[in-house]
N, C-alpha and C. Protein backbone atom coordinates (compact mmCIF):
# COMPACT_ATOMS: atom_id res chain seq x y z
N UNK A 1 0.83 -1.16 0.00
CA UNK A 1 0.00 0.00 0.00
C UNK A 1 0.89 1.24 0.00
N UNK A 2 0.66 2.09 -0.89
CA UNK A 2 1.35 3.33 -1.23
C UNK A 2 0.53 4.24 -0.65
N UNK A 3 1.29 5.01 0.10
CA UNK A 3 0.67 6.68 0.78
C UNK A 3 1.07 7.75 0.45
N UNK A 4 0.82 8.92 0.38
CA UNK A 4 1.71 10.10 -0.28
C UNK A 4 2.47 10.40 1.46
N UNK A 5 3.37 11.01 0.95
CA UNK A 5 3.96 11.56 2.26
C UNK A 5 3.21 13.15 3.15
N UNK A 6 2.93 13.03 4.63
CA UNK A 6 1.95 13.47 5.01
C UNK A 6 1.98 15.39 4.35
N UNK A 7 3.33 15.64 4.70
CA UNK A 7 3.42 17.19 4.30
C UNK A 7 2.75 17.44 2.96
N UNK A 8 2.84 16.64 1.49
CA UNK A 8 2.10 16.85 0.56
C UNK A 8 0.37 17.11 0.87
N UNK A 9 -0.30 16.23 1.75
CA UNK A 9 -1.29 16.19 2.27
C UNK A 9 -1.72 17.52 3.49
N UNK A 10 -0.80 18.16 3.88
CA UNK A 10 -0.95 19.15 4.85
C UNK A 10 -1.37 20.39 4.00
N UNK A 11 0.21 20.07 2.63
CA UNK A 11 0.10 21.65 2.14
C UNK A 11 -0.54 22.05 1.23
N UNK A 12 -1.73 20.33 0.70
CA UNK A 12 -3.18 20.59 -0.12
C UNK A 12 -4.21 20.87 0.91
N UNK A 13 -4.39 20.59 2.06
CA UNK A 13 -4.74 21.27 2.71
C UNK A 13 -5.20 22.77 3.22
N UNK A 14 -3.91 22.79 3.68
CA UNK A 14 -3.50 24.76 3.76
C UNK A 14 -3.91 25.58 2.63
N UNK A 15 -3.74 25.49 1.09
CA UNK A 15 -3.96 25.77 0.30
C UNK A 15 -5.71 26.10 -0.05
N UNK A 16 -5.78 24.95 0.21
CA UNK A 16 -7.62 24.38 0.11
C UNK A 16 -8.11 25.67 1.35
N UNK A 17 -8.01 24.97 2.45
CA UNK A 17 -8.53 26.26 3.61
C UNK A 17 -8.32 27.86 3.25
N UNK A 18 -7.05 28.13 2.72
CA UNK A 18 -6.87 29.36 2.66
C UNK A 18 -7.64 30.26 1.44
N UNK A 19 -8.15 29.43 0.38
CA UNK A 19 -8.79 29.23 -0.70
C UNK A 19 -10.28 29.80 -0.05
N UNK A 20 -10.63 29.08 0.66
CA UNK A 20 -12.29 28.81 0.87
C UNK A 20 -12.38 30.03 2.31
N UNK A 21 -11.29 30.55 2.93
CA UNK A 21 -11.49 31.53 3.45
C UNK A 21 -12.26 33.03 3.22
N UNK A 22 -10.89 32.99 1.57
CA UNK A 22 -10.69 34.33 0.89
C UNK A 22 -12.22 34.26 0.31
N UNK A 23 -12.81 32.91 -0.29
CA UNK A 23 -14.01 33.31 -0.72
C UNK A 23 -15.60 33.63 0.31
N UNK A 24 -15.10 33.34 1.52
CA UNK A 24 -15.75 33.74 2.42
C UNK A 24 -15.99 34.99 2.47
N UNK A 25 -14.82 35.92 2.53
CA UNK A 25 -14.31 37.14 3.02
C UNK A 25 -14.89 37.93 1.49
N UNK A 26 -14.40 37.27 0.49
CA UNK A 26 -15.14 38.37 -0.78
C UNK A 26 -16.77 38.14 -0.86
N UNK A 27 -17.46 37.14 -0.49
CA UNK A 27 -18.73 37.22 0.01
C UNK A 27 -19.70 38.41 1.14
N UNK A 28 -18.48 38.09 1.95
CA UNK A 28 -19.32 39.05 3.30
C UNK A 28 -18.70 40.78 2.61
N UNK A 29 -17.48 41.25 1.99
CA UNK A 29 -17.63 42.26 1.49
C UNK A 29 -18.60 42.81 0.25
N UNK A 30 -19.12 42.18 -0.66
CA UNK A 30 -20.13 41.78 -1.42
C UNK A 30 -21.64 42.46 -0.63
N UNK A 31 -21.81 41.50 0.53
CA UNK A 31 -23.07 42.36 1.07
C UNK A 31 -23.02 43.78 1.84
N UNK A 32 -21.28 43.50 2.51
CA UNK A 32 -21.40 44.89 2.98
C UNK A 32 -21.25 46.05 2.09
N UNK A 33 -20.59 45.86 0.77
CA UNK A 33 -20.71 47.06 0.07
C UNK A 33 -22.42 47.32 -0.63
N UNK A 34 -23.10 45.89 -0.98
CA UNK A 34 -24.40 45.98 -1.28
C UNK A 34 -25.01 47.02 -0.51
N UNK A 35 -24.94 46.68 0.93
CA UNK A 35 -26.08 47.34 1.99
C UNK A 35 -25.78 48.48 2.06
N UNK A 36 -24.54 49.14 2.29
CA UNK A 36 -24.21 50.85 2.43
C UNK A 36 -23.70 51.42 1.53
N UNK A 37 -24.04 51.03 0.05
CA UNK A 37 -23.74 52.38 -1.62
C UNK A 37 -25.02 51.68 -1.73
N UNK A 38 -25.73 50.68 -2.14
CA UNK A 38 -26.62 50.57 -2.89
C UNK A 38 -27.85 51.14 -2.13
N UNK A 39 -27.83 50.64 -1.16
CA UNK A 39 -29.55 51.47 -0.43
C UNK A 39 -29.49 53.11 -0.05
N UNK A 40 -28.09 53.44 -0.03
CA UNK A 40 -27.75 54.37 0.16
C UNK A 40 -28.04 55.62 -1.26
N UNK A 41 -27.94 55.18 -2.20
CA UNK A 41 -27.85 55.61 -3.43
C UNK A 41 -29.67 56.11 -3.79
N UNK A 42 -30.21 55.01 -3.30
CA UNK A 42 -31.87 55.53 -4.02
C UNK A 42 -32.29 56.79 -3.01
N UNK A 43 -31.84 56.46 -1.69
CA UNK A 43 -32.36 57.24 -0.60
C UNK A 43 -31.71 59.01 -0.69
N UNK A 44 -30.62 58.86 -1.41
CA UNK A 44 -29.78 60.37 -0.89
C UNK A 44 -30.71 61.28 -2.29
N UNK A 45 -31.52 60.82 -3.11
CA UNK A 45 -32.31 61.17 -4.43
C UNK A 45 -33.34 61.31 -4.15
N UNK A 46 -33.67 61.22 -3.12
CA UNK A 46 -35.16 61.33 -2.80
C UNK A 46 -35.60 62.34 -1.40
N UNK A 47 -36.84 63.09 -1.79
CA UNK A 47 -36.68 63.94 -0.62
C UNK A 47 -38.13 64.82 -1.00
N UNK A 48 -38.33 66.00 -0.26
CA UNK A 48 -39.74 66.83 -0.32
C UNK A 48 -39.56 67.90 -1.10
N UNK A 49 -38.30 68.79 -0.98
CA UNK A 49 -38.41 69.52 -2.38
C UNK A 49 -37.62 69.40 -3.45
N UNK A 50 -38.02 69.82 -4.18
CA UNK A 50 -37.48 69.49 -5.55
C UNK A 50 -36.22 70.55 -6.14
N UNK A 51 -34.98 70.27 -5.95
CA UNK A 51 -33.64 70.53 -6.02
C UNK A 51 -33.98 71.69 -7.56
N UNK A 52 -33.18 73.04 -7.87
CA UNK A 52 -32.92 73.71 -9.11
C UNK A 52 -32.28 72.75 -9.59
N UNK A 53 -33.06 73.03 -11.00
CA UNK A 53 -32.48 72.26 -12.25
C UNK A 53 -32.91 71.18 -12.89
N UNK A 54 -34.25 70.53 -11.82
CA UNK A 54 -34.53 69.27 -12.19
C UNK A 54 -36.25 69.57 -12.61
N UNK A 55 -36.52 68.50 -13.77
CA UNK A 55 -37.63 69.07 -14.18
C UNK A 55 -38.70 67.68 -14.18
N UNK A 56 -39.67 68.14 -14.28
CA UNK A 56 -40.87 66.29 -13.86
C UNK A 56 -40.76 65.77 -15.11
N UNK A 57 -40.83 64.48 -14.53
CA UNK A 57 -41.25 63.45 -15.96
C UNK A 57 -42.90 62.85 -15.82
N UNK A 58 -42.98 62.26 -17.17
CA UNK A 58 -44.11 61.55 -16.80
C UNK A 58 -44.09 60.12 -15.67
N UNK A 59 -43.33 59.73 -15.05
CA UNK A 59 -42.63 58.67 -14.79
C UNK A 59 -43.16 58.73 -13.27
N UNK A 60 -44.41 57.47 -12.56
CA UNK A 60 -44.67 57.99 -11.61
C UNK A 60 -44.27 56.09 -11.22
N UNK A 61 -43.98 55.98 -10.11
CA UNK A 61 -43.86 54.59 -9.34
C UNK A 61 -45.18 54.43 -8.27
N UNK A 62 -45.47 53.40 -8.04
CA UNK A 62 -46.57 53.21 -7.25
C UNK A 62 -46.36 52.37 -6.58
N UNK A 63 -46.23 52.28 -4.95
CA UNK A 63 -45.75 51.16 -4.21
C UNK A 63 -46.69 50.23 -4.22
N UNK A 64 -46.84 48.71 -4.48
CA UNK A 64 -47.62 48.27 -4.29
C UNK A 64 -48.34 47.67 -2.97
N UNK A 65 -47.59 47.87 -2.26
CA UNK A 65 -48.02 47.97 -0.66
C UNK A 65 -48.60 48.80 0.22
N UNK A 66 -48.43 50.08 0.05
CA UNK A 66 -48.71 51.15 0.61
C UNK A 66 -49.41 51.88 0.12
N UNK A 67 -49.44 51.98 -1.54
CA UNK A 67 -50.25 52.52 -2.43
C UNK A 67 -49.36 54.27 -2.64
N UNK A 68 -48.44 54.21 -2.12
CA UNK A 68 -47.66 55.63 -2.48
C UNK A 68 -47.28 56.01 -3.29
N UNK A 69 -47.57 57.22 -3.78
CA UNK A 69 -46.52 57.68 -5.75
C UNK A 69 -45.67 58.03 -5.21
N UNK A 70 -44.83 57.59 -6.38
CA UNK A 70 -43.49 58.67 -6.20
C UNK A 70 -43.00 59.04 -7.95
N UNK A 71 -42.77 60.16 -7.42
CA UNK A 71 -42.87 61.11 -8.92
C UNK A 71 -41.31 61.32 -9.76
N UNK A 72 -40.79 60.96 -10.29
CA UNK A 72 -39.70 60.90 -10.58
C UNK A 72 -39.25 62.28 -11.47
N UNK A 73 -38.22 63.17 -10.88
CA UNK A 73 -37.96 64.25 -11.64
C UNK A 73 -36.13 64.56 -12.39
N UNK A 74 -35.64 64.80 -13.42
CA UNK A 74 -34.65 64.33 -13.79
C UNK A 74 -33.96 65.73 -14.52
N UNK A 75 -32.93 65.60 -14.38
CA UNK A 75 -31.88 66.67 -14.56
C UNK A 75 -30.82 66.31 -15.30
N UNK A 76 -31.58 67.42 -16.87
CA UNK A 76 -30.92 67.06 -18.17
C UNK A 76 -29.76 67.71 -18.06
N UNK A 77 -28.87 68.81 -17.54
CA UNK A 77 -27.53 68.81 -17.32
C UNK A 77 -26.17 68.24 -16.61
N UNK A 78 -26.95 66.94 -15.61
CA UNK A 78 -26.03 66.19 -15.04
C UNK A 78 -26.75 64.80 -15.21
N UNK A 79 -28.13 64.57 -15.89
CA UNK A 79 -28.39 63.12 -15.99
C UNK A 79 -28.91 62.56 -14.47
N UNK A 80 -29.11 63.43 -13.61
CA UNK A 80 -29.00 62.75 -12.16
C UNK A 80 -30.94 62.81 -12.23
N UNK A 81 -31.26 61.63 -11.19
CA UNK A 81 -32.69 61.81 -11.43
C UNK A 81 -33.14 61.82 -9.57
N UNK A 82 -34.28 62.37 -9.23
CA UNK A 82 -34.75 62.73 -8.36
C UNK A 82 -36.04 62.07 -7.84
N UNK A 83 -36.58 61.56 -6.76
CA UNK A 83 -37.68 60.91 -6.34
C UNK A 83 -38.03 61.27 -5.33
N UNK A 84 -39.81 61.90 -5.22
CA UNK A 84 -40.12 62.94 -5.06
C UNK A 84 -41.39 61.84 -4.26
N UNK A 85 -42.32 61.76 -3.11
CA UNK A 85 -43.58 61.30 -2.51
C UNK A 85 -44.43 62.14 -3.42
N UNK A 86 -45.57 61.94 -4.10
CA UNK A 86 -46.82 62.98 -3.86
C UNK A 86 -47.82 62.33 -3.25
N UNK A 87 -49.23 62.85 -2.60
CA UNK A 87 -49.73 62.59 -1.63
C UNK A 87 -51.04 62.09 -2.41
């Protein structure tokens, strides 16, 4: 019976673990950048008055839960768009 010698077996090991760490670690950064730019991003666009420069669209969203509009207004010199409650 032939065995490999144990250190070959340690340092597929080590390799393997250190492997399945890093993809741990790019996972959990994955959600943490998800949760604080991405939710962050719709929210800093949205607000009660309506910023110079930005003009209405026809473009209204309707929550389907709550039943709330939200009015979407957009600004043809920087492209940036704005989301607005109406009542």
């Amino acid at each position: 019976m032939h065995m490999e010698p144990p250190s070959l077996w340690r340092k597929y090991n080590e390799i393997h673990h250190r492997y399945y760490i890093l993809q741990i670690i790019i996972v959990i950064l994955c959600i943490l950048l998800g949760y604080f730019i991405y939710d962050k991003r719709f929210k800093r666009n949205h607000g009660v008055k309506v910023p110079d420069g930005f003009q209405s669209t026809d473009e209204i969203n309707i929550d389907p839960v709550t039943g709330e509009k939200t009015r979407v207004y957009y600004n043809p010199d920087t492209g940036e768009r704005f989301y607005k409650k109406e009542k």
